[in-house]
Protein backbone atom coordinates (compact mmCIF):
# COMPACT_ATOMS: atom_id res chain seq x y z
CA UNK A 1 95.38 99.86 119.32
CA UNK A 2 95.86 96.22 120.27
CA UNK A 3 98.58 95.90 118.47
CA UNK A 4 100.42 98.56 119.65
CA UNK A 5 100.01 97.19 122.94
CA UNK A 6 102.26 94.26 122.37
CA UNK A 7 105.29 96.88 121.33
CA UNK A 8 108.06 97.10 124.20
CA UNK A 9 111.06 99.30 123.81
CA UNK A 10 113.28 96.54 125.28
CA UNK A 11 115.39 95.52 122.65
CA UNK A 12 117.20 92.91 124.69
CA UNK A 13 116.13 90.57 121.59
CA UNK A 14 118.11 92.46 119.14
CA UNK A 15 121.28 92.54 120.89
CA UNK A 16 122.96 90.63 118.24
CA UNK A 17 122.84 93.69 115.95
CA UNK A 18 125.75 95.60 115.08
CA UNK A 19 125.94 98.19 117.84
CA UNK A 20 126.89 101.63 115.71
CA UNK A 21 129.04 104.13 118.17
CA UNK A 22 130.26 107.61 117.61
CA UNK A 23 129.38 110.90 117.35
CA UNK A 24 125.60 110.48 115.71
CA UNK A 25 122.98 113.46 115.67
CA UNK A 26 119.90 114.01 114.22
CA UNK A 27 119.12 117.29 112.42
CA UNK A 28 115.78 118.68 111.92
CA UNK A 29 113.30 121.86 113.04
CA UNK A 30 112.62 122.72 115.78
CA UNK A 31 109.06 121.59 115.96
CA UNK A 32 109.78 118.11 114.52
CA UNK A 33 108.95 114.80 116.86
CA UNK A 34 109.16 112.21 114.14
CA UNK A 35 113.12 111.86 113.82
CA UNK A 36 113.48 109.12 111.39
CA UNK A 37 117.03 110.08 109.99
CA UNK A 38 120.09 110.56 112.07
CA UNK A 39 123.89 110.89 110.36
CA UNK A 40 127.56 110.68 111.41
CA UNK A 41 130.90 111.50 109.05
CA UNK A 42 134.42 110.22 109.57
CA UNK A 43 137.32 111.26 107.61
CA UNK A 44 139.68 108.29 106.43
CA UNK A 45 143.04 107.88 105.87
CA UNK A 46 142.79 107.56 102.20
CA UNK A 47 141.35 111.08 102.42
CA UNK A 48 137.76 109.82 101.82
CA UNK A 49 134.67 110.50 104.13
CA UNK A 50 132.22 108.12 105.72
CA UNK A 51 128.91 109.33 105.42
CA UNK A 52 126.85 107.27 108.21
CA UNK A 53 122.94 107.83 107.14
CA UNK A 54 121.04 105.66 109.82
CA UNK A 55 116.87 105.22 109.71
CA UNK A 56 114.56 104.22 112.10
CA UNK A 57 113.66 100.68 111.22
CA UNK A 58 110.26 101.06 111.51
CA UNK A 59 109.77 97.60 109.31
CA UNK A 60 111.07 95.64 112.86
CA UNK A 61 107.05 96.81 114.20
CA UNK A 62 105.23 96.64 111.47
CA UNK A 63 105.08 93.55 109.98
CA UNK A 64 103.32 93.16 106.20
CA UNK A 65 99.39 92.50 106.39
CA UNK A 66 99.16 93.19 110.45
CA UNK A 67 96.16 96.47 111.20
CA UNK A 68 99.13 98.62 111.29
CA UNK A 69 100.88 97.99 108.22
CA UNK A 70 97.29 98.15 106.03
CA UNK A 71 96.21 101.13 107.88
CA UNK A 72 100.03 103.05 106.69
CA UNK A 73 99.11 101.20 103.06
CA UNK A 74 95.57 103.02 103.00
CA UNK A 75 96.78 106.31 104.34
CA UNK A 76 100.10 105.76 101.85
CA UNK A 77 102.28 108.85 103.60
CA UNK A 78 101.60 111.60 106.90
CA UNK A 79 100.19 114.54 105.61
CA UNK A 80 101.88 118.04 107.27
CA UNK A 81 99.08 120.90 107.83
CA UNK A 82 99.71 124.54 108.82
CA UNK A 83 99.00 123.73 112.83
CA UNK A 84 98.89 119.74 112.62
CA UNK A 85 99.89 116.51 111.35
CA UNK A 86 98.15 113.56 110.26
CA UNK A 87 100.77 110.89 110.74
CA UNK A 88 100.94 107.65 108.62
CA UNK A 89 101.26 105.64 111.86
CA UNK A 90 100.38 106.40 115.31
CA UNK A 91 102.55 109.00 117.90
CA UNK A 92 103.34 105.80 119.83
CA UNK A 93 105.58 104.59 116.53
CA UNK A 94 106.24 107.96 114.89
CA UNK A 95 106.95 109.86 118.12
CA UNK A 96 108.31 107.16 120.61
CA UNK A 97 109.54 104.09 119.78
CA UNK A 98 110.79 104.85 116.19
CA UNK A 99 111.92 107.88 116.78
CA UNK A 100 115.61 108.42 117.39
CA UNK A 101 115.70 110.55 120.56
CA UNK A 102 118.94 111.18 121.95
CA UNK A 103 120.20 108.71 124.37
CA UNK A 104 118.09 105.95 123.83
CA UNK A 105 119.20 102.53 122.10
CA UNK A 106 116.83 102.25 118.78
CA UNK A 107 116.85 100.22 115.96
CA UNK A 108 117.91 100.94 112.84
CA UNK A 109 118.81 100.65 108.80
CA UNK A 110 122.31 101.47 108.52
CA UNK A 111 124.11 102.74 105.15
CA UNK A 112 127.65 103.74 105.37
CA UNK A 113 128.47 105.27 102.59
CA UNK A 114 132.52 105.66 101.28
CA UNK A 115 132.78 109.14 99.01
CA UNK A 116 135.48 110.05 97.24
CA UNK A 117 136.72 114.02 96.43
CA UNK A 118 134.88 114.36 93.69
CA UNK A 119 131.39 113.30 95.45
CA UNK A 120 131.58 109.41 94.19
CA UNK A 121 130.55 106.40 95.93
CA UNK A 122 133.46 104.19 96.52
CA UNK A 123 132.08 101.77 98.92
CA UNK A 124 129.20 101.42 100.76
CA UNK A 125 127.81 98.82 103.55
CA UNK A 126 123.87 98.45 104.30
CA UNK A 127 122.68 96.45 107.60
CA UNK A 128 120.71 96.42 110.83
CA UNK A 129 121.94 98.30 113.92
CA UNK A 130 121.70 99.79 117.39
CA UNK A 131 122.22 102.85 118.48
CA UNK A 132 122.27 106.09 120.38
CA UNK A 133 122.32 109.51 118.81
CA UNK A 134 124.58 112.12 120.46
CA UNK A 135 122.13 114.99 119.98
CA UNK A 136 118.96 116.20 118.85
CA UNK A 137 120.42 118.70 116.99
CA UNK A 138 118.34 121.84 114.90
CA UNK A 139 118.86 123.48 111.63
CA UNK A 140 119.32 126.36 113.27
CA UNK A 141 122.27 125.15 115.84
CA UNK A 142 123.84 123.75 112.34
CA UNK A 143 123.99 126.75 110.02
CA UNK A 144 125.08 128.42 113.05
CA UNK A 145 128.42 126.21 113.27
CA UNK A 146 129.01 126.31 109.66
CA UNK A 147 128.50 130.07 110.03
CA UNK A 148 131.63 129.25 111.83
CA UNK A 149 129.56 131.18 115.11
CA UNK A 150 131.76 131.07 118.12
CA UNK A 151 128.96 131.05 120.72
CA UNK A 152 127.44 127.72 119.50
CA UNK A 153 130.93 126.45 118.27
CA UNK A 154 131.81 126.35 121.94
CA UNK A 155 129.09 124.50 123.05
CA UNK A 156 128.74 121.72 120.61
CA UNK A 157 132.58 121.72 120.69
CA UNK A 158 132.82 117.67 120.75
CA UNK A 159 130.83 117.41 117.23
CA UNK A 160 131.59 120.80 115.76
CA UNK A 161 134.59 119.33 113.63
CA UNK A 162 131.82 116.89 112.54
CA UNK A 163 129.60 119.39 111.79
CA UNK A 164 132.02 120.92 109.40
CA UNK A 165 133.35 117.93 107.81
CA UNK A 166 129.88 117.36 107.29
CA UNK A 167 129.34 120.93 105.69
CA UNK A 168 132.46 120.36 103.57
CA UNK A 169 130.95 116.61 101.85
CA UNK A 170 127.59 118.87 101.46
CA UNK A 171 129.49 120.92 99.16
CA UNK A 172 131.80 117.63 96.68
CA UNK A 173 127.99 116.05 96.71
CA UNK A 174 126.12 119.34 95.61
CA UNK A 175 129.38 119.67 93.11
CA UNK A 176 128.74 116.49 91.96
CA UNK A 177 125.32 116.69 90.96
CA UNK A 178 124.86 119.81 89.11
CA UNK A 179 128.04 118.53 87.12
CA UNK A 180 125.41 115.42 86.49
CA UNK A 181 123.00 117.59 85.50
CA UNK A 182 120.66 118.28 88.38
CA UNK A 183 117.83 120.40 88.53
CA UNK A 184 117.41 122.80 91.39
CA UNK A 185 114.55 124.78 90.74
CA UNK A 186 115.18 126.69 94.25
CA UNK A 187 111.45 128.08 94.39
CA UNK A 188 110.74 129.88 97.51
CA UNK A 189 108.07 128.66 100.09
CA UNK A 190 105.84 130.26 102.62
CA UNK A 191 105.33 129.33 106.33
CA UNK A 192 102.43 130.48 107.77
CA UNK A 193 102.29 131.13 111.54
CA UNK A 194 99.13 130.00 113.84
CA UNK A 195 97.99 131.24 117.21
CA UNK A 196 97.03 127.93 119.21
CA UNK A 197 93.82 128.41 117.90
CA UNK A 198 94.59 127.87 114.58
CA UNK A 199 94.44 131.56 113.43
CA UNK A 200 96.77 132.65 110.85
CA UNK A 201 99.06 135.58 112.22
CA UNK A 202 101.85 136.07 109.83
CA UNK A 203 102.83 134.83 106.35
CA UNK A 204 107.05 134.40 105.93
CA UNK A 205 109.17 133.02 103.27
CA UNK A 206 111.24 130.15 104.01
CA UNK A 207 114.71 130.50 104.33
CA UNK A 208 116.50 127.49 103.92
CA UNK A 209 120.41 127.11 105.06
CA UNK A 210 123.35 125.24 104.88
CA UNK A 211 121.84 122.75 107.20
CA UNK A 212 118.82 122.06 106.05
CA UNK A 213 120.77 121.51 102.22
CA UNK A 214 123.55 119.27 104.21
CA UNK A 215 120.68 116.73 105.24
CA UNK A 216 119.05 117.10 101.83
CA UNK A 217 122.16 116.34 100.09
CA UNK A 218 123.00 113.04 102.32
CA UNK A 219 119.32 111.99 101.98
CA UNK A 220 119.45 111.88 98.28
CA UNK A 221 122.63 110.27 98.36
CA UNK A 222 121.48 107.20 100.77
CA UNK A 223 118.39 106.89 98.22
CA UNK A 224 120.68 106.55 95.54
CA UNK A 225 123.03 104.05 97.13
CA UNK A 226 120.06 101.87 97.95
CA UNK A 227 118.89 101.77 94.68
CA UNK A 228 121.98 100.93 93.01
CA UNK A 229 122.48 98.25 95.56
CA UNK A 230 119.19 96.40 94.86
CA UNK A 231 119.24 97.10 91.16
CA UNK A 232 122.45 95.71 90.70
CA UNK A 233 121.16 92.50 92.35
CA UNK A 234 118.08 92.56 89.57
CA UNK A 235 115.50 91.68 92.30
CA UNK A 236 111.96 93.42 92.63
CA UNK A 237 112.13 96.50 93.91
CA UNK A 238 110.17 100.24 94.35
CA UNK A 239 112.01 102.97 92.67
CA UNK A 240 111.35 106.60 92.76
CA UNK A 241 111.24 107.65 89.18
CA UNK A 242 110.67 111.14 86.80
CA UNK A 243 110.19 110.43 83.08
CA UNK A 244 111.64 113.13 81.26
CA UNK A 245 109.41 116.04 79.97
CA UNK A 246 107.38 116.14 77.52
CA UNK A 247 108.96 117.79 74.28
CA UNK A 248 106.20 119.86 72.94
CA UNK A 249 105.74 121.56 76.73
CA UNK A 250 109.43 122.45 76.74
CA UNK A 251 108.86 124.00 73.21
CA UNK A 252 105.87 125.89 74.52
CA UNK A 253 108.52 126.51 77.73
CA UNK A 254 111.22 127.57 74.81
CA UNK A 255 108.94 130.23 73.28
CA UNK A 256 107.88 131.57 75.98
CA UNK A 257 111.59 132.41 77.51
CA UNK A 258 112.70 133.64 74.31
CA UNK A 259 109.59 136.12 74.26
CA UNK A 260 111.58 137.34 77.39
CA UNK A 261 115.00 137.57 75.90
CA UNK A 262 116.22 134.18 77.17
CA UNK A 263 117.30 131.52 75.16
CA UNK A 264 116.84 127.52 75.40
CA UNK A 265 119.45 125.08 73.88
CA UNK A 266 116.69 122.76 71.79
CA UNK A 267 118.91 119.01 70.28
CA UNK A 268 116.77 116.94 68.33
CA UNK A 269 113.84 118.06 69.62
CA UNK A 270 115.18 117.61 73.40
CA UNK A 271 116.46 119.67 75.99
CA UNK A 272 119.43 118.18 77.91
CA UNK A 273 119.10 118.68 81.98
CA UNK A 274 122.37 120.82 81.48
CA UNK A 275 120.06 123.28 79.48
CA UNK A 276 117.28 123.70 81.47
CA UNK A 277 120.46 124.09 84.52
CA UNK A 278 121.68 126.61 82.75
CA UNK A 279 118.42 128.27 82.25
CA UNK A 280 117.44 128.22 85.70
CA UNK A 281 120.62 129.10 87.01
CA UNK A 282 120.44 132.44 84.41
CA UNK A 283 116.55 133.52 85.13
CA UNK A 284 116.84 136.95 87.00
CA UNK A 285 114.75 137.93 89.50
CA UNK A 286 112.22 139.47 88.22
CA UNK A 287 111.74 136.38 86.25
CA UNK A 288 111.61 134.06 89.07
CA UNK A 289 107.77 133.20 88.24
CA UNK A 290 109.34 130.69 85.51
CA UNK A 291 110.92 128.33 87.65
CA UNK A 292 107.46 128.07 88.77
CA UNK A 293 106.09 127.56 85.20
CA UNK A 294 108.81 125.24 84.03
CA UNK A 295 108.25 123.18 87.13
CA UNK A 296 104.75 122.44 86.23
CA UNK A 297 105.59 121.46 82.64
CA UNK A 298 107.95 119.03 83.95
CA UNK A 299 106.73 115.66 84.72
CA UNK A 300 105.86 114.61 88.12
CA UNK A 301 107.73 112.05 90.23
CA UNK A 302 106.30 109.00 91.10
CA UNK A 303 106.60 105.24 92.30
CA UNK A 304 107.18 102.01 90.14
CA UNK A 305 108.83 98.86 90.15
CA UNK A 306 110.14 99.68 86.56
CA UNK A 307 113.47 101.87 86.77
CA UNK A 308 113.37 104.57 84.39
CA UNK A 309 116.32 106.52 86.47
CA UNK A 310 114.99 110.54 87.92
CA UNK A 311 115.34 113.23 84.97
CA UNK A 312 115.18 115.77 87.80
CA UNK A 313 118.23 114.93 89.64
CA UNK A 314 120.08 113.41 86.62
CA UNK A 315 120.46 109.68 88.58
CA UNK A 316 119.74 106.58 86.97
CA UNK A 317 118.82 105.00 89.77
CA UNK A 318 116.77 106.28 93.17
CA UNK A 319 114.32 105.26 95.47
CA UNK A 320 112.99 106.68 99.02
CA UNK A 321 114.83 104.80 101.87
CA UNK A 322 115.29 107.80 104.78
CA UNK A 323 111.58 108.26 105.82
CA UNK A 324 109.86 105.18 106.42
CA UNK A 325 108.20 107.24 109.75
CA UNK A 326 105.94 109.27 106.88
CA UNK A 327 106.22 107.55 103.37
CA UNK A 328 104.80 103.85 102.82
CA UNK A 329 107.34 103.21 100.18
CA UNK A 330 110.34 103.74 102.64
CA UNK A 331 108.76 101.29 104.67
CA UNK A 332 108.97 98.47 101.51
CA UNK A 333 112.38 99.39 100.77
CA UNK A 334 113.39 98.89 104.47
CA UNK A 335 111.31 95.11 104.34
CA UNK A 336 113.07 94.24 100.71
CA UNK A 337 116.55 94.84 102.07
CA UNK A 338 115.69 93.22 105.11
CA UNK A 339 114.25 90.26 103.03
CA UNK A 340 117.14 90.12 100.15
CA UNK A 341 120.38 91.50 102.26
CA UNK A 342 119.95 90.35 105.87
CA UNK A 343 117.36 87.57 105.24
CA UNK A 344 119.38 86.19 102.02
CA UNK A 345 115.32 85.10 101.08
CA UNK A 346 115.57 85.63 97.20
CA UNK A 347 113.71 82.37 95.57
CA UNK A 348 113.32 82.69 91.44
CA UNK A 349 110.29 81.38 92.18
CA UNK A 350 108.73 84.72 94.18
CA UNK A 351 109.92 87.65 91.91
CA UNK A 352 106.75 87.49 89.46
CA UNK A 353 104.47 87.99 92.81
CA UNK A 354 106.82 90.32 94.69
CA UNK A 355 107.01 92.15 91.46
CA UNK A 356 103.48 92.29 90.93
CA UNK A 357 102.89 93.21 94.58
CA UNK A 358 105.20 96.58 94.23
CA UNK A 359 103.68 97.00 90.95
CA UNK A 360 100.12 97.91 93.21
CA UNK A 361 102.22 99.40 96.34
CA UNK A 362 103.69 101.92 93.83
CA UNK A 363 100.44 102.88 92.13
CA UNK A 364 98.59 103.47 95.71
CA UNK A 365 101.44 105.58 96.80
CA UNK A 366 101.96 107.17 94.53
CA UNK A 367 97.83 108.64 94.46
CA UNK A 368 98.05 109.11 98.23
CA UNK A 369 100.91 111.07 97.93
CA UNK A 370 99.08 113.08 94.95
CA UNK A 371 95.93 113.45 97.35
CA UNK A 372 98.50 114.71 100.82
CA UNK A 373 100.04 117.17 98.41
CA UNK A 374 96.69 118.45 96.91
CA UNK A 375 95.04 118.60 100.62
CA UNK A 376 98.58 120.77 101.97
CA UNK A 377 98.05 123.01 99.15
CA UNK A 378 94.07 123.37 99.72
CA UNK A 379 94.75 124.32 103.57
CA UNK A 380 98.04 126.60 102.47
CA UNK A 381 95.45 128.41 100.38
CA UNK A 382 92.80 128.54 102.62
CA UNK A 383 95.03 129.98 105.96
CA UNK A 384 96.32 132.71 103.23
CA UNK A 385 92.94 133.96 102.34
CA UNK A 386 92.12 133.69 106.27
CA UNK A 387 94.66 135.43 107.04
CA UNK A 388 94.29 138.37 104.05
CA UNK A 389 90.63 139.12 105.77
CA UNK A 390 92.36 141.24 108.18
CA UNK A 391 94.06 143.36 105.28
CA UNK A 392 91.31 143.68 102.92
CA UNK A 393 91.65 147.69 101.66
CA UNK A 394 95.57 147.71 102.51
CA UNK A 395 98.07 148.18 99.75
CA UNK A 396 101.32 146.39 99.07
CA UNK A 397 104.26 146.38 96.70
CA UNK A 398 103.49 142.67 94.36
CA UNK A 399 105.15 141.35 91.73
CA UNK A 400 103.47 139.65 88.82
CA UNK A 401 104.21 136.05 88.79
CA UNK A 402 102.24 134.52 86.20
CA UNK A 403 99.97 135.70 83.76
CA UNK A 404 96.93 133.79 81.94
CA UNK A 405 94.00 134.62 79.49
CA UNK A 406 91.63 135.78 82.67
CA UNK A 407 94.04 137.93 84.74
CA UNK A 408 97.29 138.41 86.43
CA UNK A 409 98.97 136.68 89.32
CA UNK A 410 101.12 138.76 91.47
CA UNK A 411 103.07 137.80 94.44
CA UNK A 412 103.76 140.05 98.14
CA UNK A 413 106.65 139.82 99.52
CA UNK A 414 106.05 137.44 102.13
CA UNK A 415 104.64 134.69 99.02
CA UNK A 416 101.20 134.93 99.60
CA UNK A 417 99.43 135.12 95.72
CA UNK A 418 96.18 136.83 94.48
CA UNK A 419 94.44 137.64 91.50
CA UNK A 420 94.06 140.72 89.41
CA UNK A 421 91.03 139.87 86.90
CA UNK A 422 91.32 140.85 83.75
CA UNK A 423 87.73 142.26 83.78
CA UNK A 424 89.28 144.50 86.42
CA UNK A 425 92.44 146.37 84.60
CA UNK A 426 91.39 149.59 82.49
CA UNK A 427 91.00 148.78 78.96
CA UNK A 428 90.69 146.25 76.73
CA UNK A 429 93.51 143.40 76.98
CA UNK A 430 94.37 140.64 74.90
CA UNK A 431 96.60 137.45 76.46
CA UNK A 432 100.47 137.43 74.41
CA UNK A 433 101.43 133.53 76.21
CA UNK A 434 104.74 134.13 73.89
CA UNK A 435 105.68 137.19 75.76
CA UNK A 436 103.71 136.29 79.06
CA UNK A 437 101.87 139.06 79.21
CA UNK A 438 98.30 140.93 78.48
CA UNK A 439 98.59 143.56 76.62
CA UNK A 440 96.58 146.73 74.85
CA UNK A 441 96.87 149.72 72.20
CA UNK A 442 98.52 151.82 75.35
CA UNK A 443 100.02 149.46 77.62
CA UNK A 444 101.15 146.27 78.56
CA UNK A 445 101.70 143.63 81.92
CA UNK A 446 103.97 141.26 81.52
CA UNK A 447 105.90 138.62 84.04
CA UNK A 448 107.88 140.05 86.21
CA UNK A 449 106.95 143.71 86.25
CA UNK A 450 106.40 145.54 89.65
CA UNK A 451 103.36 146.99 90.66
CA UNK A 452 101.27 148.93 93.92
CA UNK A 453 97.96 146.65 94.43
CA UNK A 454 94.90 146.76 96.77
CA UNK A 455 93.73 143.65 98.65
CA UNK A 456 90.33 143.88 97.13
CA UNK A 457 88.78 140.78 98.87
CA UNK A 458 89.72 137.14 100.15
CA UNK A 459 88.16 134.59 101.10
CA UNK A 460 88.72 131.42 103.45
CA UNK A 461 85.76 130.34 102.13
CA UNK A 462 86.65 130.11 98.19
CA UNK A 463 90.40 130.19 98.88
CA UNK A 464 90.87 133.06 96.87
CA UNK A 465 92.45 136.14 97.32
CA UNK A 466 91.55 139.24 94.83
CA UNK A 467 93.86 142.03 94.22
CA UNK A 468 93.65 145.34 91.94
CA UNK A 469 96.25 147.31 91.03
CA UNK A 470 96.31 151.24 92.05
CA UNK A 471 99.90 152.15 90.68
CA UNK A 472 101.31 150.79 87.41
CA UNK A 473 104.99 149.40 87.10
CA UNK A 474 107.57 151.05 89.37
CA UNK A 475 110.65 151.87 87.41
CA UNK A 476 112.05 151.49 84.11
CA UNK A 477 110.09 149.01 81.88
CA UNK A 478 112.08 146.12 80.54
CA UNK A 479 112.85 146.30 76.65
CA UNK A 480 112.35 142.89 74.40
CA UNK A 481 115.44 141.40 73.50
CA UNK A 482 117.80 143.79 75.92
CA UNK A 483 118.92 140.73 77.68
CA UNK A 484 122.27 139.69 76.89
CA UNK A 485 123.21 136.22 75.81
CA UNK A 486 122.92 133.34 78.57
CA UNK A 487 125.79 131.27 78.95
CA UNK A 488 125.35 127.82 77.67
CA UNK A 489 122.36 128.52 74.76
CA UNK A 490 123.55 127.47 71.39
């Protein structure tokens, strides 16, 4: 608290900053008060765009080793609830000073960014800045424009040619990546909608647009600039890494798919990222359950000073740069380009302790950003079964989305999951993991299939949610090996 009492949003002192102008905007939801990114686009002459990704330089307040900056170490990354947030720094930061709110001068990390046709960095320029974004714009205002919706096209008509350049440099970089190799596992998420009480009142999938995708795509391609940047300079630095999977899960992952009438191009014991694409990209719908199960066989993302380049999106190089508001390692990046680009303080002397100094910033994040993710999914589960209370005894159409040794998953409509016992399905069934499914002398339940269940209890308690089924598979049952050949398997 006392230090946040010496922060003044006169910036009088940082005048000599390169004063960024043009039509900037922020996009986000809605509901969001920390707005750490904001973005701008020019086309050039050459034909190129300029992709302007500009951060709240949230490094400017908090200064290594003050009580701010070992609190945001501890706490490692904000951690986003069904009703609430618990921020990495406090709403004066977060929600005021470093956020970029229209039509206020803030500080920030620039990266311009030159892209060519085909989605390749040509050029790029990183530095400190001033500015003022345009407007506060939402996800929902931006899909509407590229929906090419005259009502909203009207009145955002000074940045609606933005807007659509911006949609258009969306597409080369999303181009660009699955030609790389990048995974997009595309797995649907809930929301689930409180009273201001807290109560759960409805459960909805997420429907993600064209905007939210545009901002995802120029995120990941700031990260990636960054990291190149530094890495060509062979200083310290924090990357964002995935190792690539393990090869005797992906032959599990292979057996399993084929027990479904999908193939899995195996080399030398590996699967290239363009096979598992082309995999993912081929699953029908009724399958959808193993992007879920592929996902967890892959290996998980993490922080390290050692750059082993991100299986996932095919780079070779990446780090987190756009979110220094809600991730501790965004914050490092922003104080190591401060320190190596603006500062020009690289000493041979200081790269063993600055190396060994990420080496401890990446393990700690990386756990606190295990724990947030473990504590989202522990609340998700408990505000389901919270909210299935109300419907215990109603029946819905499900899907089964995984099956194991002790039961079936199966999935409503709306994504919320529960579990069909085994103990609790007529007959004796034993678990097929080749073909996904648990089967008997007279019948069979495999991934996929479509059934009529009961909400047979949940709890908010236990975090569970029980279902039973009351009306076996609706329609015709899937035949092994009536697939036809997927594209790309050889």
């Amino acid at each position: 608290i006392d230090q946040l009492k010496t922060f003044s949003d006169d910036l009088s002192s940082e005048s000599n900053r390169r004063r960024v102008t043009g039509n900037i905007i922020t996009i986000d939801s809605e509901s969001a008060k920390d707005l750490d990114d904001a973005v701008a686009i020019k086309k050039l002459d050459n034909g190129n765009y300029q992709l302007g990704v500009y951060i709240a330089d949230v490094s400017y307040y908090v200064a290594e080793n003050t009580p701010l900056d070992i609190e945001a170490y501890n706490r490692g990354t904000s951690v986003y609830l069904t009703n609430y947030v618990i921020p990495m720094l406090p709403h004066k930061l977060s929600n005021d000073l470093c956020s970029l709110n229209p039509n206020i001068d803030k500080l920030i990390i620039g990266c311009e960014i030159e892209i060519d046709k085909f989605g390749k960095v040509v050029n790029y320029d990183i530095f400190e800045g001033i500015m003022k974004t345009k407007y506060r714009m939402t996800y929902t205002a931006v899909n509407a424009i590229l929906a090419h919706d005259n009502e909203v096209l009207n009145e955002y008509s000074d940045i609606a040619q933005d807007v659509l350049e911006m949609g258009n440099l969306a597409n080369i970089l999303t181009q660009m990546r699955h030609q790389r190799g990048a995974l997009d596992f595309d797995i649907p998420e809930s929301k689930i909608n409180v009273d201001e009480t807290g109560i759960p009142i409805s459960v909805e999938l997420i429907i993600r647009g064209l905007g939210e995708k545009l901002i995802e795509e120029f995120m990941l391609i700031a990260n990636e600039t960054v990291a190149q940047a530094i890495e060509h300079l062979r200083l310290p630095f924090i990357y964002r890494v995935h190792d690539e999977p393990n090869s005797f899960k992906l032959s599990k992952f292979s057996d399993i798919v084929k027990g479904l009438g999908y193939k899995l191009a195996v080399r030398k014991e590996k699967v290239t990222q363009h096979a598992l694409q082309n995999m993912l990209e081929d699953i029908k719908e009724e399958d959808d359950g193993l992007r879920t199960l592929l996902l967890r066989m892959m290996a998980k993302a993490k922080y390290s000073e050692k750059n082993i380049g991100h299986y996932g999106l095919a780079s070779t190089s990446y780090t987190h740069f756009t979110s220094p508001i809600r991730r501790y390692p965004d914050l490092i990046v922003h104080r190591l380009l401060r320190k190596y680009l603006f500062k020009h303080q690289v000493l041979a002397t200081d790269q063993d302790e600055e190396l060994k100094k990420i080496s401890i910033i990446a393990i700690q994040s990386s756990k606190r950003e295990r724990d947030a993710i473990e504590c989202e999914y522990e609340i998700n589960d408990m505000k389901m079964a919270e909210y299935m209370e109300n419907y215990i005894g109603e029946k819905y159409e499900a899907k089964i989305s995984s099956v194991t040794n002790f039961g079936l998953f199966a999935t409503l409509k709306n994504g919320i999951e529960g579990l069909i016992h085994i103990s609790n399905l007529d007959g004796y069934y034993v678990y097929d993991e080749r073909r996904m499914a648990l089967v008997s002398k007279t019948n069979s339940y495999r991934l996929g299939d479509k059934l009529v269940i009961k909400v047979k209890n949940a709890s908010k308690e236990t975090r569970q949610i029980d279902f039973e089924i009351i009306e076996g598979v609706k329609g015709e049952r899937r035949k092994e090996g009536s697939r036809k050949k997927q594209k790309g398997a050889s």
